[in-house]
N, C-alpha and C. Protein backbone atom coordinates (compact mmCIF):
# COMPACT_ATOMS: atom_id res chain seq x y z
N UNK A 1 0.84 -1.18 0.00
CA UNK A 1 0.00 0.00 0.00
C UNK A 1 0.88 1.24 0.00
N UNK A 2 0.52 1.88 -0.73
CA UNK A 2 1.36 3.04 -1.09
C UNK A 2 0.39 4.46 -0.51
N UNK A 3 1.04 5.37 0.95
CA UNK A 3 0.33 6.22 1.81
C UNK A 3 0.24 6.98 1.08
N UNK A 4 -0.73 8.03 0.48
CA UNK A 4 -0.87 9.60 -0.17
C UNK A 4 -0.73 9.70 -1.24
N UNK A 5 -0.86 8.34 -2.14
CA UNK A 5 -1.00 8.28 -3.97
C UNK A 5 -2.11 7.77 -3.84
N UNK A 6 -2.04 8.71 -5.41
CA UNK A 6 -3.55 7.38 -5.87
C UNK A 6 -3.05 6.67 -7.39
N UNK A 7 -3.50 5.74 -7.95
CA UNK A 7 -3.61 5.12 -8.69
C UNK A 7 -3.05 5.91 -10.11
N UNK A 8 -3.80 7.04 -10.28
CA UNK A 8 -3.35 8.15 -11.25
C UNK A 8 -2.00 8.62 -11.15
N UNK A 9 -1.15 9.02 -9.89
CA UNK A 9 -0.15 8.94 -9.94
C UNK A 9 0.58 7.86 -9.89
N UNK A 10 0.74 6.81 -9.35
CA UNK A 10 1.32 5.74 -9.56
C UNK A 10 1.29 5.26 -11.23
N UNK A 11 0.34 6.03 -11.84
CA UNK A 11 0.86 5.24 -13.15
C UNK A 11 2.05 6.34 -13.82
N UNK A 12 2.06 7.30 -13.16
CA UNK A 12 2.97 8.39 -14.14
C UNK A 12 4.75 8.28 -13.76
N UNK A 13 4.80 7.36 -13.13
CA UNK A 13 6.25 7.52 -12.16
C UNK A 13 6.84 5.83 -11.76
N UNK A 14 8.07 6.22 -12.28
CA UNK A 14 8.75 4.50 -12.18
C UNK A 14 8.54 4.28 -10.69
N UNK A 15 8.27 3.30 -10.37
CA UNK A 15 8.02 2.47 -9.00
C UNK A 15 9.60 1.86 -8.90
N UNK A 16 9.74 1.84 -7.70
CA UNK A 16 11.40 1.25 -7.12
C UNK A 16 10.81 -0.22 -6.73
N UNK A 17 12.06 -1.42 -7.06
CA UNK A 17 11.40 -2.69 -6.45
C UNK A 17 12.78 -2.70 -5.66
N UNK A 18 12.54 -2.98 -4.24
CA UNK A 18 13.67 -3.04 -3.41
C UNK A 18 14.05 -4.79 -3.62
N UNK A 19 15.54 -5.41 -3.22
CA UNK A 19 15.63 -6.10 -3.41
C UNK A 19 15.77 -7.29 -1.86
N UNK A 20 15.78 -8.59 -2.24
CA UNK A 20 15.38 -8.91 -0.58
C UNK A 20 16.73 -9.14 -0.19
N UNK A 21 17.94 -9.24 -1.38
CA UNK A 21 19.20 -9.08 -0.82
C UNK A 21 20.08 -7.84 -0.15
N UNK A 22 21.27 -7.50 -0.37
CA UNK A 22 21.87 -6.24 0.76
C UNK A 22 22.01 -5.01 -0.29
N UNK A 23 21.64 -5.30 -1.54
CA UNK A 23 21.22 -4.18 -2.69
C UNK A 23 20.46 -3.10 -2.29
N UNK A 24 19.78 -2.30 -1.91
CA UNK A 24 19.24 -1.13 -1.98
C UNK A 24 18.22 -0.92 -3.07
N UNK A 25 18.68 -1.39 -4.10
CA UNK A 25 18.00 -0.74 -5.58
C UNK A 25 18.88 -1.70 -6.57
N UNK A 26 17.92 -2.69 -7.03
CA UNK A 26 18.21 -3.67 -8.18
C UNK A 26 17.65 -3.69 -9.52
N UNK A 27 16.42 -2.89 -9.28
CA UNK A 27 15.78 -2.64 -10.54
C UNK A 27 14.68 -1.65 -10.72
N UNK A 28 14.11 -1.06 -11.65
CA UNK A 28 13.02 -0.42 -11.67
C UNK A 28 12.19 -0.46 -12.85
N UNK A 29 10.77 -0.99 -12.27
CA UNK A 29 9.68 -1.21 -13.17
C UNK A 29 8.79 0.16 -13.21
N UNK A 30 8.96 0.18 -14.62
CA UNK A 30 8.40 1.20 -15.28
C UNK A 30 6.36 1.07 -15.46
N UNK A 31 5.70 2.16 -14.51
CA UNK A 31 4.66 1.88 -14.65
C UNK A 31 4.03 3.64 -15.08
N UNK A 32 4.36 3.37 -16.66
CA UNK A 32 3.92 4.57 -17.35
C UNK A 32 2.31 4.63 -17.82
N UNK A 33 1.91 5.93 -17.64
CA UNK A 33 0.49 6.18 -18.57
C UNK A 33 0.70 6.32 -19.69
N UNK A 34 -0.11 6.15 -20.65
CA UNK A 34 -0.31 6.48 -21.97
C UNK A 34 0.40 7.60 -22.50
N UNK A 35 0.32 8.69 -21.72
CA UNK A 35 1.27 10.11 -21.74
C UNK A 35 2.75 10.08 -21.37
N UNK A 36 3.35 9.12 -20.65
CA UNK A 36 4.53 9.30 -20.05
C UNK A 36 5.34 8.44 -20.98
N UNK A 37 4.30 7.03 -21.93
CA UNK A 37 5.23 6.19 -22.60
C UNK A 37 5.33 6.75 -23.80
N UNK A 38 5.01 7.91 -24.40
CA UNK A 38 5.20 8.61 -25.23
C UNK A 38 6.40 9.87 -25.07
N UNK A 39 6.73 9.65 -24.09
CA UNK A 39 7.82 10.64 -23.59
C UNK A 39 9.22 9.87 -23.74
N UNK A 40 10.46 10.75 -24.19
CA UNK A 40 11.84 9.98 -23.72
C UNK A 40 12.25 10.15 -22.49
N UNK A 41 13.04 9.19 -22.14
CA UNK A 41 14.00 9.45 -20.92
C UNK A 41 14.64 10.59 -20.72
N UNK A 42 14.80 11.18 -19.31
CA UNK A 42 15.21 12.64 -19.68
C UNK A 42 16.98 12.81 -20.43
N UNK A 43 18.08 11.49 -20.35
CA UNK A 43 19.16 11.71 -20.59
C UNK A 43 18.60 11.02 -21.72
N UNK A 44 17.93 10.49 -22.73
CA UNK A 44 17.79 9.63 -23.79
C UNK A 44 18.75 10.22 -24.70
N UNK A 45 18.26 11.51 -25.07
CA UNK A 45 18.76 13.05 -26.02
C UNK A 45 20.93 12.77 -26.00
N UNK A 46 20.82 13.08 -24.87
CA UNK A 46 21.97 13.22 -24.12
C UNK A 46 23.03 11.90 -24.62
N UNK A 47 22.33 10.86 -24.39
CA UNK A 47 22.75 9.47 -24.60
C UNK A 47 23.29 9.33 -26.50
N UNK A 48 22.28 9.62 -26.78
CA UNK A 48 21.83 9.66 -28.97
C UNK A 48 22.93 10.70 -29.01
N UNK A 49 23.56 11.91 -28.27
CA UNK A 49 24.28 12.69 -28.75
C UNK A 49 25.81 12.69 -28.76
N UNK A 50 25.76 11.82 -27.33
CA UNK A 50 27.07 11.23 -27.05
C UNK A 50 27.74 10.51 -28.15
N UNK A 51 27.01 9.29 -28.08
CA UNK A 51 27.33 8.07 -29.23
C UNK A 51 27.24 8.42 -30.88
N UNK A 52 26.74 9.80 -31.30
CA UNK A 52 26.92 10.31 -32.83
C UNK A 52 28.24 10.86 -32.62
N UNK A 53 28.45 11.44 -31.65
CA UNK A 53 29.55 12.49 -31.59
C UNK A 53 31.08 11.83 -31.13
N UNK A 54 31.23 10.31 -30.40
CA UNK A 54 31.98 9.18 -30.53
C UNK A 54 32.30 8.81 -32.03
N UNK A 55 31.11 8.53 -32.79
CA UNK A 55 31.05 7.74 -33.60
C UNK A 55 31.84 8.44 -34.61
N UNK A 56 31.13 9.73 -34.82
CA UNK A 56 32.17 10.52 -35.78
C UNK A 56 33.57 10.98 -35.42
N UNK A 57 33.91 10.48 -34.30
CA UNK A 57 35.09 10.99 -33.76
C UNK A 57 35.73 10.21 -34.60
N UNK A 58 35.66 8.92 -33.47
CA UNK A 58 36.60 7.67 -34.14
C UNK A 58 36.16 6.78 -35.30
N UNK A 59 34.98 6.76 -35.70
CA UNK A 59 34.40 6.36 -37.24
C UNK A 59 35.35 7.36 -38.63
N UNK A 60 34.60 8.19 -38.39
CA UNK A 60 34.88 9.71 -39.21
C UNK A 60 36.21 10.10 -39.66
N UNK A 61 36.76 10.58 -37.92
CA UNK A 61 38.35 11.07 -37.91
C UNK A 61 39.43 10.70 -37.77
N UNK A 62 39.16 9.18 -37.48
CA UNK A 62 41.09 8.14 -38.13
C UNK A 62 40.73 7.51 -38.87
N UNK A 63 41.61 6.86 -39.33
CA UNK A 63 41.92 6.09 -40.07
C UNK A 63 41.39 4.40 -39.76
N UNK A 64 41.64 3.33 -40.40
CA UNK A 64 41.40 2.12 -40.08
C UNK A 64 42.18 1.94 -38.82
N UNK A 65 43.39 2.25 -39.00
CA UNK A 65 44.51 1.48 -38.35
C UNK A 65 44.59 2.53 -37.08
N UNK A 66 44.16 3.41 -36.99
CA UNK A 66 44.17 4.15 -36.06
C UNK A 66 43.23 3.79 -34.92
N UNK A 67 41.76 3.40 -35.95
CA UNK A 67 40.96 3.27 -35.08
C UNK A 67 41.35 1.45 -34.30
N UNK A 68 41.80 0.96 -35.41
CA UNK A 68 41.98 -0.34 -34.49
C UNK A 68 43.17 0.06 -33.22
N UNK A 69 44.03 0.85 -33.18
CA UNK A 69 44.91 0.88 -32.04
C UNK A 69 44.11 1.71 -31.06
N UNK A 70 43.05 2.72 -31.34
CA UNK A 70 42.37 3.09 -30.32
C UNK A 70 41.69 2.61 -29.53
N UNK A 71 40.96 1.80 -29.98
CA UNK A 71 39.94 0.31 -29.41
C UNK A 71 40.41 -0.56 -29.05
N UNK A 72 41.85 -1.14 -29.43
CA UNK A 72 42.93 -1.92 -28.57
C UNK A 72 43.48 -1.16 -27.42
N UNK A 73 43.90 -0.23 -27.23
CA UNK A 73 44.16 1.01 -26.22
C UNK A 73 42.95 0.72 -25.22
N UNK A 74 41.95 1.74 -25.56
CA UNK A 74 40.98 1.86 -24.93
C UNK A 74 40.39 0.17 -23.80
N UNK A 75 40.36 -0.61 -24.98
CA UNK A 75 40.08 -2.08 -24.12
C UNK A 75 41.57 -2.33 -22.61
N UNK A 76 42.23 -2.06 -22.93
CA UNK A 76 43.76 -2.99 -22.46
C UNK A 76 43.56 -1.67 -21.09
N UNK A 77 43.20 -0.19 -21.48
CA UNK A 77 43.32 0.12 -20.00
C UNK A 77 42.22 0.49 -19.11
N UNK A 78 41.03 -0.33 -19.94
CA UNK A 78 39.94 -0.42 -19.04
C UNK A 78 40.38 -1.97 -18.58
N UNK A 79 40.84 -3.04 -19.03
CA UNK A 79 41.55 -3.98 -18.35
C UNK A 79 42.35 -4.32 -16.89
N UNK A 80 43.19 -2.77 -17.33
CA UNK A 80 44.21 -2.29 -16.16
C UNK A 80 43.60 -1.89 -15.26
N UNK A 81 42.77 -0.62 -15.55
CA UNK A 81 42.06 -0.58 -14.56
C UNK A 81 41.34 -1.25 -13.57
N UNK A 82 40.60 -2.26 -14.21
CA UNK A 82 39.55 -3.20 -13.96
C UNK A 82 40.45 -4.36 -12.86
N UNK A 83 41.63 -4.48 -13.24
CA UNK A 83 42.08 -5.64 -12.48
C UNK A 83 43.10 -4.53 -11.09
N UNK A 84 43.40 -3.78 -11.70
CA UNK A 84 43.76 -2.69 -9.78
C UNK A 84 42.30 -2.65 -8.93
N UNK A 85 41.57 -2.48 -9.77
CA UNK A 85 39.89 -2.62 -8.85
C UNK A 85 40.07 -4.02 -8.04
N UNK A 86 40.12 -4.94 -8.60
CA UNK A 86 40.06 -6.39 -8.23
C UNK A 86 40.64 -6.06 -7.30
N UNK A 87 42.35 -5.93 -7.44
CA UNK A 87 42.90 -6.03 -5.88
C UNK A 87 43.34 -5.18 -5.47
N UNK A 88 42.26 -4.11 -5.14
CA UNK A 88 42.57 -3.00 -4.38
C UNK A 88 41.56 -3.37 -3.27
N UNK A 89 42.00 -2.76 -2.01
CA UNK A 89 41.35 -3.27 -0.37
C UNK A 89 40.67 -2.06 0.06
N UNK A 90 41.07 -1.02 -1.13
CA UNK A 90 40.23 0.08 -0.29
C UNK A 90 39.31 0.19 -0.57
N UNK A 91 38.22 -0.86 -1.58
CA UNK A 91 36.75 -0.36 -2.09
C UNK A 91 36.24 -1.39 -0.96
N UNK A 92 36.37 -2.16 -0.21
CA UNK A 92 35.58 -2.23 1.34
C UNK A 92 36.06 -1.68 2.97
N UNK A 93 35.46 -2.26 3.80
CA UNK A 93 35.96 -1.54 4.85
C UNK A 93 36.79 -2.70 5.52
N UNK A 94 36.79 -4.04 5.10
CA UNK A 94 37.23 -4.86 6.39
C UNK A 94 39.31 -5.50 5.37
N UNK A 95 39.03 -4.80 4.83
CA UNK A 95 40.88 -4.71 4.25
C UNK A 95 40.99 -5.57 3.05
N UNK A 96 40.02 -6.58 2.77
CA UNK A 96 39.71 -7.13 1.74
C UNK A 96 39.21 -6.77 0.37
N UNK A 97 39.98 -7.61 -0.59
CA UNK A 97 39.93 -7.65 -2.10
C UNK A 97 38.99 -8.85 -2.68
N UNK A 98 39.00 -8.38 -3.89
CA UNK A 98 37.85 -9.37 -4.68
C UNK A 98 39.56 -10.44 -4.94
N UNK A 99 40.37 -10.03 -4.85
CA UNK A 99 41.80 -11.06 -5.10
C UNK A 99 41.89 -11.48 -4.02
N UNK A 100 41.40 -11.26 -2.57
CA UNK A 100 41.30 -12.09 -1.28
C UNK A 100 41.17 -13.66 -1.46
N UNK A 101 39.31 -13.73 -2.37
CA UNK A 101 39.03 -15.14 -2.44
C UNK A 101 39.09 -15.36 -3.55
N UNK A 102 39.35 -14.19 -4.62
CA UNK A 102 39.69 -15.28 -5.79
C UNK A 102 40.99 -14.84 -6.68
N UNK A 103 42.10 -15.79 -5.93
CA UNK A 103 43.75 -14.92 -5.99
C UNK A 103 43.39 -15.14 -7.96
N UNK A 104 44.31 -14.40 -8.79
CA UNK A 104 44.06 -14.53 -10.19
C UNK A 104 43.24 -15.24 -11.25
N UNK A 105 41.92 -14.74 -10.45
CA UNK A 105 40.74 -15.19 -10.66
C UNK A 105 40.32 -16.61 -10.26
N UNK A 106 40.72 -16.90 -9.45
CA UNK A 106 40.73 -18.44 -9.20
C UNK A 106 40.05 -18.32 -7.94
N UNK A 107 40.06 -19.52 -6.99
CA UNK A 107 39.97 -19.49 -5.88
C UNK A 107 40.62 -20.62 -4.61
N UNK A 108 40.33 -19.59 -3.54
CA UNK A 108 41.19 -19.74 -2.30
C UNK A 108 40.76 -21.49 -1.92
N UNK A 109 39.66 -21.70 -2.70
CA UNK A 109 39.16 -23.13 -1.72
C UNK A 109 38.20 -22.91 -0.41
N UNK A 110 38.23 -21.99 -0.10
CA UNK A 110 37.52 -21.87 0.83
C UNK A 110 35.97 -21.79 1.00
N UNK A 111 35.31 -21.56 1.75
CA UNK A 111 34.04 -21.52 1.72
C UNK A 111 33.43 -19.82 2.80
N UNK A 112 32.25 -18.87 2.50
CA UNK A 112 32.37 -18.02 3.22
C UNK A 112 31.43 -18.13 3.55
N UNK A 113 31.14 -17.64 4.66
CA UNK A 113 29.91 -17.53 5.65
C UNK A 113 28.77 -16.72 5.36
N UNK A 114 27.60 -16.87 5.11
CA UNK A 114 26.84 -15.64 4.46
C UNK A 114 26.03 -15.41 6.10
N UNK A 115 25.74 -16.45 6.75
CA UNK A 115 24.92 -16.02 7.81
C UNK A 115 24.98 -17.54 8.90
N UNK A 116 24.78 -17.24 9.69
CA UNK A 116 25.29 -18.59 11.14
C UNK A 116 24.55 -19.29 10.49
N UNK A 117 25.24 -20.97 10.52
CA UNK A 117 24.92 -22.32 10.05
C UNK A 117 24.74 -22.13 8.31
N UNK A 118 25.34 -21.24 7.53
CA UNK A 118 25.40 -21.24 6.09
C UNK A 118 26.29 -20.65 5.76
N UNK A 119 27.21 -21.54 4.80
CA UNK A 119 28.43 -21.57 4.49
C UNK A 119 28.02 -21.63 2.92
N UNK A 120 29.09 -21.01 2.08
CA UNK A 120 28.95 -21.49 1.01
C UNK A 120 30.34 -21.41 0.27
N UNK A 121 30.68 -22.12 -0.54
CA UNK A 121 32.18 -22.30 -1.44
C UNK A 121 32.47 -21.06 -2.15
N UNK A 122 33.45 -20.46 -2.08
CA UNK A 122 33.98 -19.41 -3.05
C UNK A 122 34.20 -19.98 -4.32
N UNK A 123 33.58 -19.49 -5.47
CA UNK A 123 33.95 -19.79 -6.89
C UNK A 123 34.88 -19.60 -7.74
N UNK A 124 35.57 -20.46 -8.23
CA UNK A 124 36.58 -19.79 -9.53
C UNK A 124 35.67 -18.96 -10.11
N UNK A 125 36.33 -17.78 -10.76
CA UNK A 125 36.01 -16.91 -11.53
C UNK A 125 35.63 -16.67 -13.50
N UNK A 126 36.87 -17.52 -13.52
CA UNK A 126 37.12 -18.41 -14.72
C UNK A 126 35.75 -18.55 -15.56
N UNK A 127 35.59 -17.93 -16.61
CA UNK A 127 34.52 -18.07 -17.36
C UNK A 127 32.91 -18.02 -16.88
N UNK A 128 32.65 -17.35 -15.66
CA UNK A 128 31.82 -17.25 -15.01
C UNK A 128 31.20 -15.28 -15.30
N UNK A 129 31.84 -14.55 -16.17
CA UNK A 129 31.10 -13.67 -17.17
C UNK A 129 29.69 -14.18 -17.56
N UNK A 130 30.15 -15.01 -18.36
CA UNK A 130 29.53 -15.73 -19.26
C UNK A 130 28.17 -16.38 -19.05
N UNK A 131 28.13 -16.64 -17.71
CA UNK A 131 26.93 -16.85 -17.11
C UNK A 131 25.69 -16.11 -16.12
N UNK A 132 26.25 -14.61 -17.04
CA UNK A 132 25.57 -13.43 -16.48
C UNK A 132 24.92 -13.20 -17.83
N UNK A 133 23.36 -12.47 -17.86
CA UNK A 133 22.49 -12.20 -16.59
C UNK A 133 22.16 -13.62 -15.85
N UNK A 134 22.18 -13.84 -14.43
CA UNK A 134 21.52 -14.88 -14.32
C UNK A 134 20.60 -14.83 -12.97
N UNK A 135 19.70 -14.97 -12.20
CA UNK A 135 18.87 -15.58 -10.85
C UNK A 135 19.61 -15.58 -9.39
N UNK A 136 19.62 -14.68 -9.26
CA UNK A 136 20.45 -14.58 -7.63
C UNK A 136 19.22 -14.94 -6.40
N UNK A 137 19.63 -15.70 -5.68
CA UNK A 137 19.03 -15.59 -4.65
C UNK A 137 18.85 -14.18 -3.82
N UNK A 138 19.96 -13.65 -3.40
CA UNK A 138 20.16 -12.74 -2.85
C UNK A 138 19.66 -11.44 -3.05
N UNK A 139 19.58 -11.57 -4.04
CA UNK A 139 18.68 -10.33 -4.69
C UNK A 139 17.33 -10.87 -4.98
N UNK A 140 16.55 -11.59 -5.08
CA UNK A 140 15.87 -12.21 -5.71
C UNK A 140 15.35 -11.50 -7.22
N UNK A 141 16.43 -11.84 -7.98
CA UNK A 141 15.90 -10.98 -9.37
C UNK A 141 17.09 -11.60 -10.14
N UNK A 142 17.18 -11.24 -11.47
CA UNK A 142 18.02 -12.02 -12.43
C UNK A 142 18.88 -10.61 -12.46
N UNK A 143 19.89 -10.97 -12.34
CA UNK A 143 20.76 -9.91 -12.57
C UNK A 143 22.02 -9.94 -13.24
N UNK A 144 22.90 -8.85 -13.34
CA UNK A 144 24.14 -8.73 -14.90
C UNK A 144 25.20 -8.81 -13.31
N UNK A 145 26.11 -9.35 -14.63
CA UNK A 145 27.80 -8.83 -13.61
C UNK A 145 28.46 -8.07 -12.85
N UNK A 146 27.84 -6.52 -13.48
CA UNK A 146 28.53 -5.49 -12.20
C UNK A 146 27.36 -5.54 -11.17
N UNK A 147 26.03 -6.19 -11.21
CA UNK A 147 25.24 -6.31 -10.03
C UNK A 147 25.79 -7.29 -9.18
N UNK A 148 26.33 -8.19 -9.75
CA UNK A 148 26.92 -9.26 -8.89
C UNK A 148 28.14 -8.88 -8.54
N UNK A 149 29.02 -7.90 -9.08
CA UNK A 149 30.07 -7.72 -8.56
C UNK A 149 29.76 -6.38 -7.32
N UNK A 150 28.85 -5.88 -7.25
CA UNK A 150 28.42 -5.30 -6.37
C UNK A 150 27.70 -5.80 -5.05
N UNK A 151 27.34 -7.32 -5.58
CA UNK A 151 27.14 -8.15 -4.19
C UNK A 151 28.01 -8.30 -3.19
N UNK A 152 29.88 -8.80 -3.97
CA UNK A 152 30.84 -9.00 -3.26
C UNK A 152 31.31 -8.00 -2.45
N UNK A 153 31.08 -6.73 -2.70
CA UNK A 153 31.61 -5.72 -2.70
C UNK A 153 30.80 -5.25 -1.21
N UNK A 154 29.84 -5.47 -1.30
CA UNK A 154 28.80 -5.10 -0.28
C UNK A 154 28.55 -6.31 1.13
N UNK A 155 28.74 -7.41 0.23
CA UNK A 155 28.49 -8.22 1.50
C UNK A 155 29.69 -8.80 1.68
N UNK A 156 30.71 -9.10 1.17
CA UNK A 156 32.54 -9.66 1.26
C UNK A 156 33.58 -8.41 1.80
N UNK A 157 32.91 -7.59 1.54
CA UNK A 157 33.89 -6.54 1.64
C UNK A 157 34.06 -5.67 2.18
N UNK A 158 32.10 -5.69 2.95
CA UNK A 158 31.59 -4.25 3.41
C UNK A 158 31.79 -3.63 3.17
N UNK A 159 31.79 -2.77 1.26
CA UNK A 159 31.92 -1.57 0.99
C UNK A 159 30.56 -1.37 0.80
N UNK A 160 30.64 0.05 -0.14
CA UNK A 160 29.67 0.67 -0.76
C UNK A 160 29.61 0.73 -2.32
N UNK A 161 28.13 -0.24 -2.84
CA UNK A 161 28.18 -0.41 -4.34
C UNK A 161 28.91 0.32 -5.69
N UNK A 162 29.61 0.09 -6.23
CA UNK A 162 29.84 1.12 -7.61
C UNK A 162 28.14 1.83 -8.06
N UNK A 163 28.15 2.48 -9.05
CA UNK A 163 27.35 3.07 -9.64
C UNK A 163 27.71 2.67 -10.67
N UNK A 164 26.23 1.59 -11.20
CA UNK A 164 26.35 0.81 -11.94
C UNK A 164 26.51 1.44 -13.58
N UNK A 165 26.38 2.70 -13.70
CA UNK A 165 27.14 3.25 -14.76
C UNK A 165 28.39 4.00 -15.05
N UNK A 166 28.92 3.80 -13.83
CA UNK A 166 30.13 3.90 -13.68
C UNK A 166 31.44 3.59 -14.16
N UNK A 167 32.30 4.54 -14.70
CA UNK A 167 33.43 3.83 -15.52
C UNK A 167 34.18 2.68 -14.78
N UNK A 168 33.94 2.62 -13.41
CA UNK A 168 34.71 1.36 -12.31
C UNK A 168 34.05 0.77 -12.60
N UNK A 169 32.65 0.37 -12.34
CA UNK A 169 31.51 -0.88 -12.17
C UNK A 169 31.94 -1.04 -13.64
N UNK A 170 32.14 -0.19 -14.97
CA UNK A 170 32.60 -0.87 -16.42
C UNK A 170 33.78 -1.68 -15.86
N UNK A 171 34.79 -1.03 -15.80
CA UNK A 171 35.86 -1.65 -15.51
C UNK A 171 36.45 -2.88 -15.22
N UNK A 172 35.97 -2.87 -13.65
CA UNK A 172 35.81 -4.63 -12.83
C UNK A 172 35.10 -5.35 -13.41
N UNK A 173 34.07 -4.95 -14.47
CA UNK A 173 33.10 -6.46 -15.35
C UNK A 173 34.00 -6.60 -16.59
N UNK A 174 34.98 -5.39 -17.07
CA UNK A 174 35.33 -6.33 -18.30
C UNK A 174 36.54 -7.00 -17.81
N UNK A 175 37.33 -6.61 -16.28
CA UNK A 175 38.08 -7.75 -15.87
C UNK A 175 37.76 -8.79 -15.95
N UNK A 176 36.53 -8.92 -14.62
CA UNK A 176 36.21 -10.33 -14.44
C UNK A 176 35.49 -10.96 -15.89
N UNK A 177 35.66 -10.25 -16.66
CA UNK A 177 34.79 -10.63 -17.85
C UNK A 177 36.08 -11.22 -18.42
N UNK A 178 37.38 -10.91 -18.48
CA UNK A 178 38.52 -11.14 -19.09
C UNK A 178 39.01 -12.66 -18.74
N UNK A 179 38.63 -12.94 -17.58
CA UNK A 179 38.96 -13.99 -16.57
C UNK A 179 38.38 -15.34 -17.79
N UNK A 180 38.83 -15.74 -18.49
CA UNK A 180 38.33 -17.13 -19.56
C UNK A 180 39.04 -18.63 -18.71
């Protein structure tokens, strides 16, 4: 029950679905009127202007060979980046890295505690991209990679989530995405 709406507003305004895991905000269902689904997103504009103005950058203004070393560039130090994320200790509070339990993408063997009398195995990392989006318990919702890498982060690590459009939250997924 929703206190001091009515029905009319509830259709004009995305509804938040909280998640039953340590997420905050996992998704949002869009419950538009007739008037609002005729509307764009307010960054939509923003978004369409970006990606013409990319496109003609590096489409347009190099060359073949240019553009292939830019996009090789560009990949290799969102890579770099992505794997100092991994094992850096300062994106939680308790001194721990996502390289804690899974040393070069692998793992420790161990098993971690999610809550008294439940234990569960730490996973190799290893080609486990690949099996994103998928059904989390924890969240109860199907979710992508930097959501899951925001699980570890939050409940392994006691930090505070990336922002899932974030050039980091990019980052750490095309690591662990790198991990074959």
């Amino acid at each position: 029950m929703v206190t001091g709406e009515t029905k009319a507003t509830l259709g004009r305004r995305p509804l938040a679905i909280a998640s039953l895991g340590t997420l905050a905000f996992v998704g949002v269902l869009a419950l538009w009127g007739a008037q609002a689904s005729a509307q764009q997103a307010p960054n939509t504009q923003a978004m369409i202007d970006t990606a013409m103005q990319n496109m003609q950058r590096i489409m347009g203004g190099m060359s073949e060979r240019e553009r292939e070393d830019y996009v090789r560039n560009a990949e290799r130090d969102s890579l770099r980046r992505g794997e100092d994320l991994f094992r850096r200790t300062t994106l939680g509070t308790n001194g721990q890295a996502c390289a804690s339990c899974h040393p070069r993408g692998g793992t420790t063997g161990a098993q971690q505690e999610m809550m008294p009398g439940m234990r569960m195995p730490i996973p190799d990392l290893h080609g486990v991209a690949q099996t994103f989006p998928k059904f989390k318990v924890p969240n109860d919702a199907v979710i992508t990679l930097p959501e899951m890498n925001n699980n570890c982060l939050v409940m392994f690590q006691r930090g505070t989530p990336l922002a899932l459009n974030s050039q980091e939250a990019r980052d750490l997924a095309a690591y662990v995405n790198s991990l074959k």
